[in-house]
Protein backbone atom coordinates (compact mmCIF):
# COMPACT_ATOMS: atom_id res chain seq x y z
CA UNK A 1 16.77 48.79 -1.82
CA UNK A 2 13.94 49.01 -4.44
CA UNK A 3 12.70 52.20 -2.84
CA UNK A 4 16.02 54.11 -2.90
CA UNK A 5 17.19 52.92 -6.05
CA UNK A 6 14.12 54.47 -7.55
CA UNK A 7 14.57 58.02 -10.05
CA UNK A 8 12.55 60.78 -9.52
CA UNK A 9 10.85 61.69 -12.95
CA UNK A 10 11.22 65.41 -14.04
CA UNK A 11 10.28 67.39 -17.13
CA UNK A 12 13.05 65.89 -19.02
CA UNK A 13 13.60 62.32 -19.93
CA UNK A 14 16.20 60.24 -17.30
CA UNK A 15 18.68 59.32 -19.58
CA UNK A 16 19.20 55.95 -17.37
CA UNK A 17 17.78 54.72 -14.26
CA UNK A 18 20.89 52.93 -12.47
CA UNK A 19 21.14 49.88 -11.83
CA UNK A 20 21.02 48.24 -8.62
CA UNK A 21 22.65 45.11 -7.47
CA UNK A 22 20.32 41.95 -8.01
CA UNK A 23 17.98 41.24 -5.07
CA UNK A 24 18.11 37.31 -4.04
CA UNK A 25 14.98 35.80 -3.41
CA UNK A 26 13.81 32.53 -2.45
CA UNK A 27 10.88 30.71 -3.39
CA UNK A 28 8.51 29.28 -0.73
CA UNK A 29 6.84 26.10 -0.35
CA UNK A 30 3.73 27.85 -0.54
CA UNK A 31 4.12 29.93 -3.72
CA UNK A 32 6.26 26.93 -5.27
CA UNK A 33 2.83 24.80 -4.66
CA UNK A 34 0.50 27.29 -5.74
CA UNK A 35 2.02 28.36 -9.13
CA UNK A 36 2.46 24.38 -9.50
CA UNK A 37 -1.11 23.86 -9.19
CA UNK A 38 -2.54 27.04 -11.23
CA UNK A 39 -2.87 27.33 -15.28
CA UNK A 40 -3.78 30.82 -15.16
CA UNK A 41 -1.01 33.43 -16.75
CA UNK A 42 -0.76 35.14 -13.19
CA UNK A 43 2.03 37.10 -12.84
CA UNK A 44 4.97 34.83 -11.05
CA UNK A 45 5.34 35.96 -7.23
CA UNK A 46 7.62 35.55 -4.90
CA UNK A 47 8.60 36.31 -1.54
CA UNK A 48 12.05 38.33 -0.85
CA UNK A 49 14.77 37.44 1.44
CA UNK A 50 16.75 40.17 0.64
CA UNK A 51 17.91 42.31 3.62
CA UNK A 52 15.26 45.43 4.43
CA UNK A 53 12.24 44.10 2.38
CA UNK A 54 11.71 40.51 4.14
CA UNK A 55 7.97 38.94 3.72
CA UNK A 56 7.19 41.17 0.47
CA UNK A 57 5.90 40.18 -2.24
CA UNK A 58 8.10 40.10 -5.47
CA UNK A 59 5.49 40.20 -8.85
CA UNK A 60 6.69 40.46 -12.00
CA UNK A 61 4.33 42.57 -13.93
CA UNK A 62 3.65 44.16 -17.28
CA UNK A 63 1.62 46.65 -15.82
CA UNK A 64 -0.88 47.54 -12.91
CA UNK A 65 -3.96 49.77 -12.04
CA UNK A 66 -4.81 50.52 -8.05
CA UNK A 67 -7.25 51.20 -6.49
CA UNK A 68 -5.59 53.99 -4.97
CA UNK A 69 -5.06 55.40 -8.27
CA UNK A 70 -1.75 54.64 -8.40
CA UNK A 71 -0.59 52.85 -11.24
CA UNK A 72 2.99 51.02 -12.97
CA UNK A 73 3.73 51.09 -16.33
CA UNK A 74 6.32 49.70 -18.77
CA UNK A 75 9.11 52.13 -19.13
CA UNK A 76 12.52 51.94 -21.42
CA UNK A 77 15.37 50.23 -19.28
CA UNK A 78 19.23 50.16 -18.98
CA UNK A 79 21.10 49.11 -22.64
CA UNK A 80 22.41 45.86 -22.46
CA UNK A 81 19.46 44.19 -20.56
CA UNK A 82 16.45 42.73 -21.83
CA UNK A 83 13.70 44.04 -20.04
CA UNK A 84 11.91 47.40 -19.76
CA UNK A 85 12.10 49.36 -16.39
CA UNK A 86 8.47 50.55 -14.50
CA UNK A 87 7.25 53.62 -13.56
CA UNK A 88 5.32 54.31 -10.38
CA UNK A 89 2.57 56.51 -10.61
CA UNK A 90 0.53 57.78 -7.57
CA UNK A 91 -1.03 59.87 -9.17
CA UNK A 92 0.99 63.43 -9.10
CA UNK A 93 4.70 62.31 -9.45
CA UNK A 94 6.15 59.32 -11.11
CA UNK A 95 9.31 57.06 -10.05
CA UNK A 96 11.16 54.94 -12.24
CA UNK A 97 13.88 51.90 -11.52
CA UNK A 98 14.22 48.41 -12.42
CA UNK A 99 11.91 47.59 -9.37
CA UNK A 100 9.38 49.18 -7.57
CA UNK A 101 7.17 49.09 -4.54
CA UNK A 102 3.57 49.77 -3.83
CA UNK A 103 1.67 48.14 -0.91
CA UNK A 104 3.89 45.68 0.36
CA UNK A 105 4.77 44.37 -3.06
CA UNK A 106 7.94 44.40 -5.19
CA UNK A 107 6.82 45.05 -8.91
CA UNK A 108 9.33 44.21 -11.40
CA UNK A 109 8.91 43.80 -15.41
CA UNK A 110 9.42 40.65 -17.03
CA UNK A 111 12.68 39.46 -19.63
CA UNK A 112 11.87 39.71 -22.75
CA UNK A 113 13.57 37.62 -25.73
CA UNK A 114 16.18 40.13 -27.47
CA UNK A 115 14.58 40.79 -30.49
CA UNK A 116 11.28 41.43 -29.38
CA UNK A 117 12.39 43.92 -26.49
CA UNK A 118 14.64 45.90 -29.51
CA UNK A 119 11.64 45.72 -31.51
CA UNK A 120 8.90 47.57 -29.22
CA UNK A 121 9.15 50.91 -28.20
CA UNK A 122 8.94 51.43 -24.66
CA UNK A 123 8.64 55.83 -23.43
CA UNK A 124 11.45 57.02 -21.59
CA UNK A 125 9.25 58.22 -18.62
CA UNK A 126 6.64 60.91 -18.81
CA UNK A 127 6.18 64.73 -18.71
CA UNK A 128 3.21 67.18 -19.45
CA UNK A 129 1.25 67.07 -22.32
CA UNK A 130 -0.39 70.71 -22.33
CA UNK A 131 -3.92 70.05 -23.28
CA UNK A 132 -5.49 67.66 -24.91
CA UNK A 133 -6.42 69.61 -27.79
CA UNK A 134 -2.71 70.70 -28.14
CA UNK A 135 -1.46 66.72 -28.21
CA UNK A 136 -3.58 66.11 -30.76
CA UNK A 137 -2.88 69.06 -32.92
CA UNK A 138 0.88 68.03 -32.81
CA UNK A 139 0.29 64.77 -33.62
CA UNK A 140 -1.73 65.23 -37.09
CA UNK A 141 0.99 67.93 -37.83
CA UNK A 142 3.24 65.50 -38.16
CA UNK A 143 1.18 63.28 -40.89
CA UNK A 144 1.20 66.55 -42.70
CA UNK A 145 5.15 67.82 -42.40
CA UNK A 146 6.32 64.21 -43.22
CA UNK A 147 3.56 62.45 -44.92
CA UNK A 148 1.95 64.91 -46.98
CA UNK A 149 -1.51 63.67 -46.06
CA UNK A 150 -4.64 65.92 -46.14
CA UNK A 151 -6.33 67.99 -43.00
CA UNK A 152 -9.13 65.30 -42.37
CA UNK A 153 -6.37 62.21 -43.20
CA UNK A 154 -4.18 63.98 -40.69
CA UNK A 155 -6.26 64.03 -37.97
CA UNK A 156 -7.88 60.57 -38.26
CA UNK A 157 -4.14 59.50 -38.40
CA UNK A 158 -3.87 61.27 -35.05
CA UNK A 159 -6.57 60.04 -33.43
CA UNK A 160 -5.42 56.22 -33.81
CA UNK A 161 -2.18 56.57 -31.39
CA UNK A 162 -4.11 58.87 -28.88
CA UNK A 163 -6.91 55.83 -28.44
CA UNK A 164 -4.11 53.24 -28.08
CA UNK A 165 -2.71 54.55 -24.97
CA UNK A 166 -6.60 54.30 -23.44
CA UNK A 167 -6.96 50.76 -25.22
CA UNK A 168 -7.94 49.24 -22.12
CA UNK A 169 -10.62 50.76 -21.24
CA UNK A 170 -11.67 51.81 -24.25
CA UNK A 171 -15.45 50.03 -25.42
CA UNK A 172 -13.49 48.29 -28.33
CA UNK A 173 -9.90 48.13 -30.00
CA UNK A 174 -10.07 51.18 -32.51
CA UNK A 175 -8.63 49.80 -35.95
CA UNK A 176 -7.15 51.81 -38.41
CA UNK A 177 -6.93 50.13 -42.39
CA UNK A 178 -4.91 51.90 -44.62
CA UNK A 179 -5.18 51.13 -48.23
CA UNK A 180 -3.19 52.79 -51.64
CA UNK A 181 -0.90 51.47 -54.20
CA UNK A 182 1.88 53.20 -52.67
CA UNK A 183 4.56 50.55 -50.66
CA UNK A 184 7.01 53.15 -49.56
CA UNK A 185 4.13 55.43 -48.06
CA UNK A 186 2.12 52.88 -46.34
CA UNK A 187 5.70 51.64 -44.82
CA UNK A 188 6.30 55.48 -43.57
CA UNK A 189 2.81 55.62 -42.01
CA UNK A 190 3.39 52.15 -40.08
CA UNK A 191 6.68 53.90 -39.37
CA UNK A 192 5.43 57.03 -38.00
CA UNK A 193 3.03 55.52 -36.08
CA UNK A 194 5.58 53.21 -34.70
CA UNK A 195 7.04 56.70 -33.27
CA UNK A 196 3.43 57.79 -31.46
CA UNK A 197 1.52 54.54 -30.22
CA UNK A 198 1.63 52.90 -27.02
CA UNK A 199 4.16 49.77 -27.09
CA UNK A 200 3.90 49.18 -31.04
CA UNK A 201 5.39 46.10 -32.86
CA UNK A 202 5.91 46.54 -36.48
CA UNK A 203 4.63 43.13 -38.33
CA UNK A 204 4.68 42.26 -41.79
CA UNK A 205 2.62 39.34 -43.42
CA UNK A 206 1.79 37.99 -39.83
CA UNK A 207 -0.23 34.57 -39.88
CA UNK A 208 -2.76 33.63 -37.27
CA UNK A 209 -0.69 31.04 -35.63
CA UNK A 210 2.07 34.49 -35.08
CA UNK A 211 -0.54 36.31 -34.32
CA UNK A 212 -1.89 33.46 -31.25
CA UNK A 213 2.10 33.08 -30.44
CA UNK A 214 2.60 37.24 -29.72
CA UNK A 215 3.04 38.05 -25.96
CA UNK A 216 -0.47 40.42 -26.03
CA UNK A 217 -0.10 40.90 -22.32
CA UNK A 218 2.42 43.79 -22.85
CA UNK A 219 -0.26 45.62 -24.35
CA UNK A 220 1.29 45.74 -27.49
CA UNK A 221 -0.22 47.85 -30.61
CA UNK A 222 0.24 46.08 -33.80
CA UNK A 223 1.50 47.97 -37.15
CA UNK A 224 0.89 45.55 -40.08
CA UNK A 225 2.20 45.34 -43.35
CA UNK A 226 -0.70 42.53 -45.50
CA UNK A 227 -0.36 42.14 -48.82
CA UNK A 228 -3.70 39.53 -48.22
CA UNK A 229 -6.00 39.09 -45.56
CA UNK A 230 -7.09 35.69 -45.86
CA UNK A 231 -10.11 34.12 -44.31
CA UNK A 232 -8.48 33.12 -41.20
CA UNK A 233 -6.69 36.27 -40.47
CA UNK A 234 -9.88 38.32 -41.21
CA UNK A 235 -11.35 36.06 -38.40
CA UNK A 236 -8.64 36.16 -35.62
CA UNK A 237 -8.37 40.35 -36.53
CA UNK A 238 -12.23 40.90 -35.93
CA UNK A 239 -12.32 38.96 -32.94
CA UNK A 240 -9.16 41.01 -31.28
CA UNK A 241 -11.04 44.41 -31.06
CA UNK A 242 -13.60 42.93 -28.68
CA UNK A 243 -12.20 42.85 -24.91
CA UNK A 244 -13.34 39.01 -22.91
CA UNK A 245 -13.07 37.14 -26.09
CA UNK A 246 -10.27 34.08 -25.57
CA UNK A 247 -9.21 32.10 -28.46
CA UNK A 248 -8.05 28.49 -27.39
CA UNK A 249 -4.36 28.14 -27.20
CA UNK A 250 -2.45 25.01 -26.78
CA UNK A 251 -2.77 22.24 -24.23
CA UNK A 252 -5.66 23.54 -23.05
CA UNK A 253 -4.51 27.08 -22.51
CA UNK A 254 -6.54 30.35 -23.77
CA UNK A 255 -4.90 33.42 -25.35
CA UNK A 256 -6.70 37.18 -25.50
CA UNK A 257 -5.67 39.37 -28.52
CA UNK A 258 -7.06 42.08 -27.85
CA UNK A 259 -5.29 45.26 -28.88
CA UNK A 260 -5.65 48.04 -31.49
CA UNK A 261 -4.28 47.31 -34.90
CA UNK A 262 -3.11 49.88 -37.74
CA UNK A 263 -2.86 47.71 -41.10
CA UNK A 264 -1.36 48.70 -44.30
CA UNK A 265 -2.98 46.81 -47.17
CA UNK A 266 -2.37 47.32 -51.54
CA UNK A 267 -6.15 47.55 -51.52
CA UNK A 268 -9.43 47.91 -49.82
CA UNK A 269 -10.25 44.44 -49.30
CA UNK A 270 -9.17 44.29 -46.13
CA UNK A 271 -11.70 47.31 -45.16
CA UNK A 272 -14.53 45.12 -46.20
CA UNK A 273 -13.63 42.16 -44.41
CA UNK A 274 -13.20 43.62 -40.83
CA UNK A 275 -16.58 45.39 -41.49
CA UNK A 276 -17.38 49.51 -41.04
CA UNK A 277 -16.33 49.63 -37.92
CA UNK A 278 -12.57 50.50 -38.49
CA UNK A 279 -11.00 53.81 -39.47
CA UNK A 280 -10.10 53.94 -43.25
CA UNK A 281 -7.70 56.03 -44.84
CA UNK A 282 -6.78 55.58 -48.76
CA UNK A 283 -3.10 56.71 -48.98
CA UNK A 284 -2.92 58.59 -52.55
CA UNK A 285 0.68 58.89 -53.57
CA UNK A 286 1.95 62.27 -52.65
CA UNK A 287 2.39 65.26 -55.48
CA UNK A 288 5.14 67.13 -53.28
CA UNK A 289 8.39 65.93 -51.70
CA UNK A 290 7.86 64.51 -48.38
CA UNK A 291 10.27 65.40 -45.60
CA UNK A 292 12.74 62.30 -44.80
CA UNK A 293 11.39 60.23 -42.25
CA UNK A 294 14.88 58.23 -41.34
CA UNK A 295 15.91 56.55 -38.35
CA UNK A 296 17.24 59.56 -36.36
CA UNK A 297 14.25 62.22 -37.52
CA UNK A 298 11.62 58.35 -35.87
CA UNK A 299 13.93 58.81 -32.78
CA UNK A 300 13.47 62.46 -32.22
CA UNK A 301 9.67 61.61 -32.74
CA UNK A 302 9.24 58.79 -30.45
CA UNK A 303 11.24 60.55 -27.87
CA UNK A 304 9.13 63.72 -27.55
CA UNK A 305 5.89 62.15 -27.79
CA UNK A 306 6.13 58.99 -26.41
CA UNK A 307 7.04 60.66 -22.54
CA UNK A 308 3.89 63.14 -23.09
CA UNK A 309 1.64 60.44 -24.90
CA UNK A 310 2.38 58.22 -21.43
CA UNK A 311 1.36 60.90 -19.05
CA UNK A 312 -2.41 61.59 -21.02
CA UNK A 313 -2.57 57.82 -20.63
CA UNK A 314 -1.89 58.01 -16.72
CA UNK A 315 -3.96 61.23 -16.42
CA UNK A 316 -6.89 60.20 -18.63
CA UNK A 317 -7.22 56.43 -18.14
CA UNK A 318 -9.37 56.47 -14.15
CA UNK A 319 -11.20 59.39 -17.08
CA UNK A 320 -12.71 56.95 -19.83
CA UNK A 321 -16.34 56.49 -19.90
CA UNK A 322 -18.74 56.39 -22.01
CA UNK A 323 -18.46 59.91 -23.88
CA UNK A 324 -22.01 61.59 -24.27
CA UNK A 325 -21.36 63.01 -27.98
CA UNK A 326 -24.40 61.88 -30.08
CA UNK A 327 -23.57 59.39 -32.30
CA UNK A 328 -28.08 58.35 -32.95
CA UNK A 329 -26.94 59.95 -36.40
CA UNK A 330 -24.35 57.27 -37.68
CA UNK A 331 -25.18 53.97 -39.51
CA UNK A 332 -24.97 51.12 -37.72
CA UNK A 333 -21.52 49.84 -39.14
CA UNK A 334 -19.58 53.26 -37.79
CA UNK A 335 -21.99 53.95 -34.53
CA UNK A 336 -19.65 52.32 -32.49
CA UNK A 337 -16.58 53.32 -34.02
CA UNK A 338 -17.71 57.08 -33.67
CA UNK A 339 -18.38 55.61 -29.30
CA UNK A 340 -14.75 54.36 -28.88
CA UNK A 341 -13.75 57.34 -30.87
CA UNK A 342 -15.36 59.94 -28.73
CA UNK A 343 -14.34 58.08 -25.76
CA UNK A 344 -10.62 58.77 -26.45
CA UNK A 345 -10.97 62.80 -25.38
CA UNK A 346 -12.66 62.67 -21.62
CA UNK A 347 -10.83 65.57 -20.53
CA UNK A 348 -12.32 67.75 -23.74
CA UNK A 349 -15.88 67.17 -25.32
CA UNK A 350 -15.24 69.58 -27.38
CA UNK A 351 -12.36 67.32 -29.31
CA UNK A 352 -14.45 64.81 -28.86
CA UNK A 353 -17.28 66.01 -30.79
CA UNK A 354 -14.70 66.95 -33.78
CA UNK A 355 -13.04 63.92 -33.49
CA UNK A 356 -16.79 62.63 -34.07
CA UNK A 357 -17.29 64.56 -37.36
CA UNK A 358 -14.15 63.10 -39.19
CA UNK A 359 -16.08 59.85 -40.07
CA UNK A 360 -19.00 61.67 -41.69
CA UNK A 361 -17.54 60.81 -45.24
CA UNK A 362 -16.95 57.55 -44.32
CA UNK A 363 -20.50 57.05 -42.73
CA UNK A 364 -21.98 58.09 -45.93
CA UNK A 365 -19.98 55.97 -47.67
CA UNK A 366 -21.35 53.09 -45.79
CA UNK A 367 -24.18 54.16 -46.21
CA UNK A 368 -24.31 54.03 -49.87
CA UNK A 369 -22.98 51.11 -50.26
CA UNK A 370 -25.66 49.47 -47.67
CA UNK A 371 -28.30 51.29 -50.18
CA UNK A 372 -27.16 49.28 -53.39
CA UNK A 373 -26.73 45.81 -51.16
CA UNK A 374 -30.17 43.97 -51.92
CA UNK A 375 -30.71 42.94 -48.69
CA UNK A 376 -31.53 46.66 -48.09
CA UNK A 377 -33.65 46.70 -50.72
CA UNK A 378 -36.04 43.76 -49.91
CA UNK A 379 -36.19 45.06 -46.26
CA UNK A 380 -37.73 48.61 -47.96
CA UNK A 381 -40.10 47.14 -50.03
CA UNK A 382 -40.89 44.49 -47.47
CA UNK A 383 -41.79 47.02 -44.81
CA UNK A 384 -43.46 49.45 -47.60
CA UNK A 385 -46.03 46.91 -47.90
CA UNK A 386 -46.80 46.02 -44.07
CA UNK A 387 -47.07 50.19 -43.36
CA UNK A 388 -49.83 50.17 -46.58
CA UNK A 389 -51.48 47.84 -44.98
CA UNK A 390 -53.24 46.37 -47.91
CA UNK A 391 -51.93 42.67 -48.64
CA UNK A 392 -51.58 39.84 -46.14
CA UNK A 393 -48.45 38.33 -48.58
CA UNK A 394 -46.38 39.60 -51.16
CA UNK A 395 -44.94 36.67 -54.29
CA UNK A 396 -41.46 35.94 -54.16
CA UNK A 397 -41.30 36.66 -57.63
CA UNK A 398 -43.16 40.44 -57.71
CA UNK A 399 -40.76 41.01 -54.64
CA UNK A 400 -37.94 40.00 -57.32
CA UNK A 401 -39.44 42.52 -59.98
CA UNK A 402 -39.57 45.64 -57.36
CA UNK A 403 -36.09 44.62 -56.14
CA UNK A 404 -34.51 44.97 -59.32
CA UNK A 405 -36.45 47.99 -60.34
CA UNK A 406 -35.01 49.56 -57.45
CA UNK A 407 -31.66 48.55 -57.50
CA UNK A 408 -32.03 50.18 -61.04
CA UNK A 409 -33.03 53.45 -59.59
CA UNK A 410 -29.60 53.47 -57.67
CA UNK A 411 -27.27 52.44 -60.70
CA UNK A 412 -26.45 48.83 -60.16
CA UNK A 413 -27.20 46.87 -63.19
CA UNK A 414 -27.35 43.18 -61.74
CA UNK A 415 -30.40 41.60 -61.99
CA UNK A 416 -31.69 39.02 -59.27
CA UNK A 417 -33.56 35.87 -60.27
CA UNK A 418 -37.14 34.39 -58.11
CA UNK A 419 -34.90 32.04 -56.69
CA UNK A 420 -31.96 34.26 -55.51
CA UNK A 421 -34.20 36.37 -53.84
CA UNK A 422 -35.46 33.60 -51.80
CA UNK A 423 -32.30 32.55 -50.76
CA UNK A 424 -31.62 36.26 -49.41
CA UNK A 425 -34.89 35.67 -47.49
CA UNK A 426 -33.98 33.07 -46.13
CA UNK A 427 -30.86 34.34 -44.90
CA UNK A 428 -32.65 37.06 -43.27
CA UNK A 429 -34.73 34.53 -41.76
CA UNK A 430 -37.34 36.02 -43.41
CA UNK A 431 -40.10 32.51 -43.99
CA UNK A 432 -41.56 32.14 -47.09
CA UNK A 433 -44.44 29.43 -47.69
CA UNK A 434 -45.67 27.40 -50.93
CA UNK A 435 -48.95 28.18 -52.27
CA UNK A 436 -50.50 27.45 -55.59
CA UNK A 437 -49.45 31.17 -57.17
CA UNK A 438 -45.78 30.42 -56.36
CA UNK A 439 -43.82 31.04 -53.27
CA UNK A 440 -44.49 34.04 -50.79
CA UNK A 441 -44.18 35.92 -47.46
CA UNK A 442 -47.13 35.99 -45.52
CA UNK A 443 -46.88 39.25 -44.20
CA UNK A 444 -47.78 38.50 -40.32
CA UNK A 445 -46.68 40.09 -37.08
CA UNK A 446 -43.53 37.89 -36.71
CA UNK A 447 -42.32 38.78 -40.40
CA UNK A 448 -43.13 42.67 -39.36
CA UNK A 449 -40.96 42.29 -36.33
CA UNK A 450 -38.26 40.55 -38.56
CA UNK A 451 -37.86 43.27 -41.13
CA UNK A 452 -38.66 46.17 -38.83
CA UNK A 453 -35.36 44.77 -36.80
CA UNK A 454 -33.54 44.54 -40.31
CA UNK A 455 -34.67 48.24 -41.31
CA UNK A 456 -32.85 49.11 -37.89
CA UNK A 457 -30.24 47.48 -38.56
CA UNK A 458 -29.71 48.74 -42.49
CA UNK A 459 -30.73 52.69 -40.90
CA UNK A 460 -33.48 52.84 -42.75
CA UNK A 461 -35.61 55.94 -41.29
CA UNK A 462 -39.07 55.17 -40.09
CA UNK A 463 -41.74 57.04 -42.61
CA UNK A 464 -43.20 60.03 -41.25
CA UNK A 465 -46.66 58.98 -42.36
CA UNK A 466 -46.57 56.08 -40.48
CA UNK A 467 -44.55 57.35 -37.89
CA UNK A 468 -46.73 57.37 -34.36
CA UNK A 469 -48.97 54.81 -36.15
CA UNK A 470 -46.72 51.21 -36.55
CA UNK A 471 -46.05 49.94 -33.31
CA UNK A 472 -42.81 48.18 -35.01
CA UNK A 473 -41.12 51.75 -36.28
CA UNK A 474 -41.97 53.09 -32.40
CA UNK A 475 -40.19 50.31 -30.83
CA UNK A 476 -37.14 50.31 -33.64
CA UNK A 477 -37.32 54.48 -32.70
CA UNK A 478 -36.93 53.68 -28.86
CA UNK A 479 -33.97 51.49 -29.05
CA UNK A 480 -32.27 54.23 -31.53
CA UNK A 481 -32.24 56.76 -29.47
CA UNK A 482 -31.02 55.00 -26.31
């Protein structure tokens, strides 16, 4: 019986749940007919025959939330089979078999091919935590004993595997780039965070038509070793941190790929192509001796924080909301990193708020570079000229001569033509118009509204002259501070 055959979970690891004998079940003409006539990836269902549970339900399932709050997750199972074992969670005690019941249904977790279920890590159950504060503290400790990695690295590092196990609620997939010269270190990070994140799959050079092929429905968190991102990758990797967005599979089929990705790359191209809204950490080669990171030391690891990482995801997850740290003071590019960020401590604002404070450097990195992009420029001067309120239109080619002169002031040396400048206006869908002086903006309402929106979008802070006085800076104010 699924019930009996169950294991009560205590504050050590089971070293096996046994297994019972296989339960036969027959299909019936009306789940036979409905799975015949549906596309969707549902679950497969059946109804048992098997003596004791007749007329329930038998789903297999890679995981469920209730409404109840009781909730199954994917657990290690016996050696020898291919398939993980669930856990039963109702919310303050935990059972673990092969199957389990809840509401009239037999849950039960799907085979996996043999490679793939040796390749992700799957916790042994789940025990306490402590505190969230004390989880956390442990897990940046261990980027410092066996990576050598700074305070602020450290705790970044940490912060990755904590926000997988919330993924799925989480506002967006937090991403974690890792750049540096150094193979063999960027290898031990993927490896050590293969010990600490929530069902992890170690990649290397994956290609998009892997990456559409991977079964994402076990929630898996992808460690990836790129030597290149190329165009397509970037694309497929930028859509996956966004929850709802399918990419079209084959014969007529749609795949989600949404999950959290760490990525290990020689360089920091890759941290420019998935935009500012990942966590970056350059991996300078170590002065001092690391301590050995082998296969035993990843297994000692993964089995004492993999049981307590589980139970802050089954205490925490009903938790997630939106987290009510400030984040008004972060460019654009890492406001909603520093969100999804925040919103992986509920249980400790606190945390949350320090958590918060770890991308300052990187803000103000983005920041800087934003400053010496010439977009940015043009949308200063642009706006400089609407607030003096003295010209109705401004030549393409002065517009050229201040942009340059300012890009100056900040220590870039390229020099923009008339005609390039235009061509950045008009990709800011900024208009210009032909007159007999040239081309030029005509600085009306509709090209205020247009570069006001762009000076929100580059953070540029409304004057305090003006301030109160342009109806433009009020409105790009309002919407800030929501």
């Amino acid at each position: 019986m699924a019930a009996k055959t169950a294991v009560k979970i205590c504050a050590k690891c089971p070293r096996k749940a046994r297994q019972p004998s296989t339960l036969r079940t027959r299909k019936t003409a009306a789940s036979k007919q409905k799975r015949k006539s549906s596309r969707s990836p549902r679950p497969e269902t059946q109804t048992s025959s098997a003596p004791g549970i007749a007329n329930k339900n038998h789903i297999i399932s890679t995981g469920e939330t209730f409404a109840d709050g009781a909730m199954i997750e994917l657990v290690s199972g016996s050696s020898g089979l291919n398939k993980p074992a669930l856990l039963l969670w109702t919310g303050n005690q935990g059972t673990v078999g092969p199957r389990v019941e809840h509401g009239g249904c037999i849950y039960e977790a799907p085979e996996l091919p043999p490679g793939l279920c040796r390749a992700i890590r799957f916790p042994c159950g789940c025990h306490d935590y402590g505190s969230a504060q004390s989880l956390f503290a442990t897990i940046a400790a261990l980027f410092k004993h066996y990576l050598d990695f700074p305070e602020r690295e450290s705790s970044l590092l940490a912060c990755f595997p904590i926000a997988t196990w919330l993924a799925d609620r989480l506002p967006t997939a937090l991403d974690l780039i890792i750049s540096g010269l150094d193979q063999e270190l960027g290898i031990e990070v993927l490896r050590l965070l293969n010990c600490v994140c929530r069902h992890p799959l170690v990649l290397a050079e994956l290609t998009p038509g892997g990456f559409r092929s991977l079964p994402m429905e076990l929630s898996l968190t992808l460690l990836l070793h790129e030597q290149e991102l190329k165009p397509d990758m970037q694309r497929l990797l930028r859509a996956s941190r966004y929850r709802g967005l399918h990419l079209t599979g084959k014969r007529g089929s749609v795949v989600d790929l949404y999950g959290p990705k760490a990525i290990f790359c020689g360089n920091d191209a890759a941290v420019d192509a998935l935009g500012g809204g990942v966590i970056h950490i350059s991996a300078a080669p170590s002065q001092t001796q690391s301590s050995a990171l082998d296969e035993r030391v990843q297994n000692e690891v993964a089995t004492d924080f993999q049981p307590r990482l589980l139970m802050y995801r089954l205490k925490n997850l009903g938790k997630v909301q939106e987290s009510p740290v400030d984040v008004s003071t972060f460019a654009s590019a890492t406001r909603q990193l520093a969100r999804t960020l925040a919103a992986c401590f509920p249980e400790d604002s606190e945390l949350a708020r320090d958590a918060v404070q770890l991308l300052r450097p990187q803000d103000e990195e983005v920041r800087g570079q934003r400053s010496c992009n010439v977009n940015c420029p043009i949308v200063e001067i642009l706006r400089g000229i609407i607030h003096n309120g003295t010209q109705r239109e401004v030549r393409v080619d002065e517009l050229a001569k201040d942009v340059n002169a300012l890009l100056r002031s900040r220590g870039e040396t390229v020099t923009y033509s008339a005609e390039e400048i235009g061509w950045k206006l008009r990709n800011l869908n900024i208009p210009r118009h032909s007159s007999s002086a040239g081309r030029q903006v005509l600085l009306g309402r509709d090209t205020s509204q247009s570069v006001h929106r762009w000076a929100r979008a580059y953070d540029l802070p409304c004057p305090q002259r003006v301030e109160g006085c342009c109806p433009d800076c009020n409105q790009a104010e309002t919407a800030i501070s929501k």
